[in-house]
N, C-alpha and C. Protein backbone atom coordinates (compact mmCIF):
# COMPACT_ATOMS: atom_id res chain seq x y z
N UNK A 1 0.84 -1.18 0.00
CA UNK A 1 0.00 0.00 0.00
C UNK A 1 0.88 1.24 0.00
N UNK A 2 0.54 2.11 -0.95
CA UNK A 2 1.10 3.70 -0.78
C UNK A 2 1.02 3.99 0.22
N UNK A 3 2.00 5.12 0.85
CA UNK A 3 1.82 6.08 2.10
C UNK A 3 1.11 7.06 1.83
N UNK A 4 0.44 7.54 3.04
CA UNK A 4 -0.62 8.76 2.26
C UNK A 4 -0.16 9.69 3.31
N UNK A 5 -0.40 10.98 2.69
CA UNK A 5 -0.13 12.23 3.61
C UNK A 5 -0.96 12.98 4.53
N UNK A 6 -1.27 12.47 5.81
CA UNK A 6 -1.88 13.24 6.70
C UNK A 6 -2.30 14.71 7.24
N UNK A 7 -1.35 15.27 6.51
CA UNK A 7 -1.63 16.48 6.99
C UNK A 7 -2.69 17.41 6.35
N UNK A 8 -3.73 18.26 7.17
CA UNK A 8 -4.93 18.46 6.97
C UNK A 8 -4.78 19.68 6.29
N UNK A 9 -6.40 19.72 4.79
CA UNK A 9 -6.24 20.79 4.49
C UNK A 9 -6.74 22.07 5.24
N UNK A 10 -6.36 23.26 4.86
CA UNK A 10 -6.42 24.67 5.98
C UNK A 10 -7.73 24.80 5.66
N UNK A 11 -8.31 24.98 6.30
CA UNK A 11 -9.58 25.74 6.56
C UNK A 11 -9.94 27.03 6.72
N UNK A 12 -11.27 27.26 5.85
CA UNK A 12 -11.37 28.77 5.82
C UNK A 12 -12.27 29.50 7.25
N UNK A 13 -12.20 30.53 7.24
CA UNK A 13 -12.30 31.60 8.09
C UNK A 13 -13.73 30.96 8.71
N UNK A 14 -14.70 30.73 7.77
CA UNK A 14 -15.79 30.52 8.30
C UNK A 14 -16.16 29.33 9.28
N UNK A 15 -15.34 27.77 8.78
CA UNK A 15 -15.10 27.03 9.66
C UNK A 15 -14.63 26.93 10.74
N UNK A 16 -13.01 27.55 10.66
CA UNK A 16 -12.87 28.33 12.06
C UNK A 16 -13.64 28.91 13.27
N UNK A 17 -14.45 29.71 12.81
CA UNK A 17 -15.62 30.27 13.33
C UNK A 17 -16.40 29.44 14.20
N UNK A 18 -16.92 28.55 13.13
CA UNK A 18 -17.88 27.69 13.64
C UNK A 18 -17.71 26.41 14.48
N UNK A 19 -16.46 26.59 14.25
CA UNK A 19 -15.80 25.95 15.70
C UNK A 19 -16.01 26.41 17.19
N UNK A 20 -15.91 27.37 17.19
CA UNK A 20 -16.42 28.19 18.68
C UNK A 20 -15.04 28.34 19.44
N UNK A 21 -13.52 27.82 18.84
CA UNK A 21 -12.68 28.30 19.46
C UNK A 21 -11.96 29.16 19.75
N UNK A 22 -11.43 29.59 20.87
CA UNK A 22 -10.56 30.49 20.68
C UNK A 22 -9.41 30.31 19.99
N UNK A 23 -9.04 31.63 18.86
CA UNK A 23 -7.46 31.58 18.37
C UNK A 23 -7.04 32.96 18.80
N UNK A 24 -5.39 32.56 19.10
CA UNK A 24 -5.01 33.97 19.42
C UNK A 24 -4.48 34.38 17.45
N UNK A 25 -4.53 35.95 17.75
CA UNK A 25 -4.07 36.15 15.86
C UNK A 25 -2.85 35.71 15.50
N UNK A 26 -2.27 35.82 14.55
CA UNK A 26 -0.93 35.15 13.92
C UNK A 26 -1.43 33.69 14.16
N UNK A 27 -2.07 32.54 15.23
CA UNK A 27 -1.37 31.18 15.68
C UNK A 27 -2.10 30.28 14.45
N UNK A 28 -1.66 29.42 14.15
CA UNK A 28 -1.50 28.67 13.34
C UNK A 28 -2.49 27.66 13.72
N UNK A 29 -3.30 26.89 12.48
CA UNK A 29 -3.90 25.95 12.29
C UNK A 29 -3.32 24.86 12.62
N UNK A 30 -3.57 24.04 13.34
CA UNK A 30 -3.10 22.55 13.22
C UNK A 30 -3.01 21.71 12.09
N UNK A 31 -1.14 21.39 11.73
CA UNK A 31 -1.26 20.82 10.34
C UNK A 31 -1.53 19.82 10.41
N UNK A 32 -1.46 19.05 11.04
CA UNK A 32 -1.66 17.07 11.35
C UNK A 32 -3.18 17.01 12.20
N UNK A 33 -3.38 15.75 11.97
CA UNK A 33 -4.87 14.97 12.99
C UNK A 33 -4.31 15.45 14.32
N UNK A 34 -5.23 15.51 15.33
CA UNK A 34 -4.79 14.83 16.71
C UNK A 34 -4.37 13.37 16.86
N UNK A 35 -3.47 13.00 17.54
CA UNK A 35 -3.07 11.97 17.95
C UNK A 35 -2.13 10.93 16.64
N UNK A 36 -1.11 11.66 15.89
CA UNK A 36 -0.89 11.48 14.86
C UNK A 36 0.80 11.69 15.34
N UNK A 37 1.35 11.91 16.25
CA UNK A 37 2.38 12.42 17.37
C UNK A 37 2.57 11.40 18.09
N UNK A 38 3.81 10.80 17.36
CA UNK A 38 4.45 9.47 18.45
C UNK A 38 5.57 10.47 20.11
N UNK A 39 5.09 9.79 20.75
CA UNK A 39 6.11 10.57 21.85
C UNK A 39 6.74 9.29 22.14
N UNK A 40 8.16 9.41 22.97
CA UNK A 40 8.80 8.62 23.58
C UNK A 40 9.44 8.60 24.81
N UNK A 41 9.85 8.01 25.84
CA UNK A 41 10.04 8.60 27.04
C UNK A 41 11.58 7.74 27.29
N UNK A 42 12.28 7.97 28.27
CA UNK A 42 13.31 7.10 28.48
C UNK A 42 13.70 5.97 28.15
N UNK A 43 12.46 5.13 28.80
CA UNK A 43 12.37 3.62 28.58
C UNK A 43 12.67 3.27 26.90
N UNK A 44 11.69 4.02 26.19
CA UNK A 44 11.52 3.53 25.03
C UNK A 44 13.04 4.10 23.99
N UNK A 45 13.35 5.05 24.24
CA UNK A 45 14.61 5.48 23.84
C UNK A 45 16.09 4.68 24.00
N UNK A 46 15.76 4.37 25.10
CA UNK A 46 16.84 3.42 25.76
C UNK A 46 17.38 2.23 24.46
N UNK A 47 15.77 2.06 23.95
CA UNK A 47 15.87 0.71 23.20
C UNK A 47 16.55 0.81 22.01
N UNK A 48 16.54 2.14 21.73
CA UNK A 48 16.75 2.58 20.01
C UNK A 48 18.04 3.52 20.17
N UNK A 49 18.75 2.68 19.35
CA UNK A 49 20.42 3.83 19.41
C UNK A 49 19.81 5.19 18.18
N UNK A 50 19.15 4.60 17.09
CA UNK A 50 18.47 6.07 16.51
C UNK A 50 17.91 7.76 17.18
N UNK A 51 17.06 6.69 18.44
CA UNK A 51 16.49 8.32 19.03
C UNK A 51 17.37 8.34 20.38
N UNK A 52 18.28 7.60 21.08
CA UNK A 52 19.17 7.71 21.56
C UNK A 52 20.05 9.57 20.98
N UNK A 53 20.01 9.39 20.02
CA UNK A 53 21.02 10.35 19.45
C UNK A 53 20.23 11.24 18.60
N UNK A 54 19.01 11.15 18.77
CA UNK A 54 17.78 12.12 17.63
C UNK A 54 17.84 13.72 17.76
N UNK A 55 17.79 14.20 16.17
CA UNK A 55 17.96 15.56 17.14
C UNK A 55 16.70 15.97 16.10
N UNK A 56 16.31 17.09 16.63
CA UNK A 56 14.60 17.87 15.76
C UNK A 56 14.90 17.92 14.43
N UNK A 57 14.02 18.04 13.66
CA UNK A 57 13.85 18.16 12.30
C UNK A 57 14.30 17.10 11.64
N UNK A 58 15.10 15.84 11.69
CA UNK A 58 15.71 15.28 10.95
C UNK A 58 14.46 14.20 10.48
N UNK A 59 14.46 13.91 8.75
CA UNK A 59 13.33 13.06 8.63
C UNK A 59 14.03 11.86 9.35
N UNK A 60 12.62 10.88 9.48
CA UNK A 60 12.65 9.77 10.01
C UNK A 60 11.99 8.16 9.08
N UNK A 61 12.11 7.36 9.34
CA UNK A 61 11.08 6.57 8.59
C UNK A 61 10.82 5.41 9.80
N UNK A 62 9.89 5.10 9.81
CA UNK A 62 8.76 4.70 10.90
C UNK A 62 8.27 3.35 10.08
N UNK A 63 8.80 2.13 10.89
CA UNK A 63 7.75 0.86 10.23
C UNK A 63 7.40 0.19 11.76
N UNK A 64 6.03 -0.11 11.19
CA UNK A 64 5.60 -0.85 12.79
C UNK A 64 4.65 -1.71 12.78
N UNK A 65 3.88 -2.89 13.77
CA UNK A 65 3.79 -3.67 13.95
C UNK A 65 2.83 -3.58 14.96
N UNK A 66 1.36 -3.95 14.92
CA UNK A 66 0.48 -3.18 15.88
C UNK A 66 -1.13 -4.56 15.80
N UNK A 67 -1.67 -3.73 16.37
CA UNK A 67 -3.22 -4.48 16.32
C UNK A 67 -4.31 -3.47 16.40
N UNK A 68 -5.29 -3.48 16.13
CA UNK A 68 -6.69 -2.49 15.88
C UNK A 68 -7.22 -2.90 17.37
N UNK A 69 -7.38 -1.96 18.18
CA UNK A 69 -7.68 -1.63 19.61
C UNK A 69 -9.16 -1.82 19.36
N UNK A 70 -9.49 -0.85 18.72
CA UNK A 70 -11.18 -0.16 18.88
C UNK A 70 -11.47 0.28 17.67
N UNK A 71 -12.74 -0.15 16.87
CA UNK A 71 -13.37 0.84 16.01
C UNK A 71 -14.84 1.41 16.75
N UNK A 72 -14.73 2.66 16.15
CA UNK A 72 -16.82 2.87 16.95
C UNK A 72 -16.56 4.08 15.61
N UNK A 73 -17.93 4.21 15.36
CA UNK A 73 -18.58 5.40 14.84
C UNK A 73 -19.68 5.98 15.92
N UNK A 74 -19.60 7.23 15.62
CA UNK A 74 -20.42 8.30 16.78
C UNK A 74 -21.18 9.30 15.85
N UNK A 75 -22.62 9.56 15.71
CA UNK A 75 -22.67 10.83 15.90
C UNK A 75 -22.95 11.95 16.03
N UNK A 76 -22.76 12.71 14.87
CA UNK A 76 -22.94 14.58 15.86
C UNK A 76 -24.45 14.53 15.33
N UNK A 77 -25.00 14.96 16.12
CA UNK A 77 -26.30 15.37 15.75
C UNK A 77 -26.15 17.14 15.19
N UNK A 78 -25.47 17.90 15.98
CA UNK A 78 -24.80 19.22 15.27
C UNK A 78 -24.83 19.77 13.71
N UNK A 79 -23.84 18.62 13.37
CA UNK A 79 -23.10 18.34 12.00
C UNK A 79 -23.66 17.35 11.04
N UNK A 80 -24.94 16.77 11.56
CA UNK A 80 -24.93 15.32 10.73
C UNK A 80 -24.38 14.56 10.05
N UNK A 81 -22.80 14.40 10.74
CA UNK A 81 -21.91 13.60 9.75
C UNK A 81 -21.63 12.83 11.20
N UNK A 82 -21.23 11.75 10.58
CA UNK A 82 -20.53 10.94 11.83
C UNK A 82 -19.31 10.68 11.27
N UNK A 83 -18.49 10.56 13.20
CA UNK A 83 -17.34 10.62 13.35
C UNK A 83 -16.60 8.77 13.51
N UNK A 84 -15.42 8.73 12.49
CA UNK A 84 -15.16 7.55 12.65
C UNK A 84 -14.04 7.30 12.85
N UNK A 85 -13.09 6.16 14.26
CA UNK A 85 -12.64 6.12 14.98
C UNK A 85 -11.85 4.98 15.01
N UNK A 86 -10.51 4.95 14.36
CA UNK A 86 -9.92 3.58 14.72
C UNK A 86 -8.44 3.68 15.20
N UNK A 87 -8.65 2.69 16.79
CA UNK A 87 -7.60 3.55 17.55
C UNK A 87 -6.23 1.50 17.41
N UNK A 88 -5.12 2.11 16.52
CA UNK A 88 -4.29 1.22 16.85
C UNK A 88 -3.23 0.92 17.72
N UNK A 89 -3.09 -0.02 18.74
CA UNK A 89 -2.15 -0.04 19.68
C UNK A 89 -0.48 -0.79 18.76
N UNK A 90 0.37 0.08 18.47
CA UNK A 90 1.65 -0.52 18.60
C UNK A 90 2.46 -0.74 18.92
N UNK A 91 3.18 -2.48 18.73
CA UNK A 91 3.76 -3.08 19.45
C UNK A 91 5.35 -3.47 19.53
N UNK A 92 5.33 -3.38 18.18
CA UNK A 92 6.84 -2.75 17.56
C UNK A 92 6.96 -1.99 16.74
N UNK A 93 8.32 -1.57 17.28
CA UNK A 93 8.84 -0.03 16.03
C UNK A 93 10.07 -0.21 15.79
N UNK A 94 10.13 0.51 14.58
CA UNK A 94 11.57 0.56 13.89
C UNK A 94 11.53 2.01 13.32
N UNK A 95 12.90 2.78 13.73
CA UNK A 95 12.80 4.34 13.72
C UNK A 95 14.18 4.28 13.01
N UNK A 96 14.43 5.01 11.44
CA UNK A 96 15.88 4.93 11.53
C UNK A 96 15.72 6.60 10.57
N UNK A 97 16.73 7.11 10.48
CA UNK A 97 16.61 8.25 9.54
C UNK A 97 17.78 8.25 8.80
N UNK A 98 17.52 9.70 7.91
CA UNK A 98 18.46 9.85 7.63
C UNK A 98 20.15 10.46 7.65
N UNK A 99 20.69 10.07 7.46
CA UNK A 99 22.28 10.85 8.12
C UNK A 99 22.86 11.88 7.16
N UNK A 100 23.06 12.93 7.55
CA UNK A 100 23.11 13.92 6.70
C UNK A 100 25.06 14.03 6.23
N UNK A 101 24.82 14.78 5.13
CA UNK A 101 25.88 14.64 4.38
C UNK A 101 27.01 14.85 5.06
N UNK A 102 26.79 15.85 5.84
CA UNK A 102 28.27 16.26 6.66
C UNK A 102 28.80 15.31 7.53
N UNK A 103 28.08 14.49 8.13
CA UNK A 103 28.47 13.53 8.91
C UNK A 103 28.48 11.99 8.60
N UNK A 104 28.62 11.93 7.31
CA UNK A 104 28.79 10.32 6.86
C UNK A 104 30.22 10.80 6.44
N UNK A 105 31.05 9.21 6.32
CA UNK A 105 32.16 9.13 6.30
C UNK A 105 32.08 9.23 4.61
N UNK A 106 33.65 8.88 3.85
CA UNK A 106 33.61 8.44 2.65
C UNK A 106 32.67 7.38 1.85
N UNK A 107 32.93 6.18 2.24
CA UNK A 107 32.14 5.48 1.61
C UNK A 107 30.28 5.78 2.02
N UNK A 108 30.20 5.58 3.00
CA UNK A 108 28.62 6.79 3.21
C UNK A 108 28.37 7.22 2.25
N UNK A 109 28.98 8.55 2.16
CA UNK A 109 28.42 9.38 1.60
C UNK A 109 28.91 8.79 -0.57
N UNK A 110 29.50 7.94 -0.66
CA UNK A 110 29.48 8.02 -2.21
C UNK A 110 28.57 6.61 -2.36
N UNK A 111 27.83 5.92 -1.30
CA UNK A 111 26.68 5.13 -1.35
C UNK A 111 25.21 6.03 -1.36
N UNK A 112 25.81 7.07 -0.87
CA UNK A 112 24.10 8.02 -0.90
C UNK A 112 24.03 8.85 -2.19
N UNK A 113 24.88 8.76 -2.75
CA UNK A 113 25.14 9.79 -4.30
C UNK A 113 24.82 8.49 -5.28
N UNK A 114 25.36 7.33 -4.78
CA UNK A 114 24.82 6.39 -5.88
C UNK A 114 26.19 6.14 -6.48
N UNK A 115 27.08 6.16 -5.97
CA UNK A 115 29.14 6.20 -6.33
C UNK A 115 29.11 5.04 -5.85
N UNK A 116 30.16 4.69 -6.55
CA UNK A 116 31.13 3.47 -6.09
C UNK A 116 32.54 3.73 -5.48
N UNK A 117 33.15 3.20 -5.13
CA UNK A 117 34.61 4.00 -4.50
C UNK A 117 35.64 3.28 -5.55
């Protein structure tokens, strides 16, 4: 299966609105779903020499290994659309990224250009 891109389109002024939330001016729309944000804590870091040494921004690639917790549909009487809900618990991960040019050695870096030595 293709990967698909999560991140949501912006919404106009009027939806906003009809949200009923507060925004302060300038702040930004939420680009991703809720709950679309892997966190990690000690324990789980411990396990992985990758986020052992992770620093912000660097892409990542993410394969994992899980089971379907819960499906439910709910819904709004508001909106007359219903909301649909499938929450997966996973059980393994594999986190590796990429290493940027400055810090791969020789052969590294003429394997990421597609060189031979």
């Amino acid at each position: 299966m293709a990967m698909i891109n999560l991140k949501l389109p912006k919404r106009t002024k009027k939806e906003l609105e009809s949200d009923n939330l507060p925004m302060a001016v300038g702040e930004e729309q939420d680009r991703y779903p809720y709950g679309t944000t892997l966190t990690f804590e000690k324990e789980s870091i411990g396990k992985s020499d990758f986020l052992k040494s992770a620093n912000a921004d660097v892409p990542v690639k993410i394969t994992a290994t899980g089971f379907v917790r819960e499906v439910r549909v709910t819904e709004n009487s508001n909106t007359n659309r219903d909301r649909h809900h499938v929450e997966i618990q996973i059980t393994d991960i594999e986190i590796t990224g990429e290493k940027r040019m400055e810090d791969m050695n020789m052969k590294e870096f003429a394997k990421a250009r597609g060189k031979k030595l």
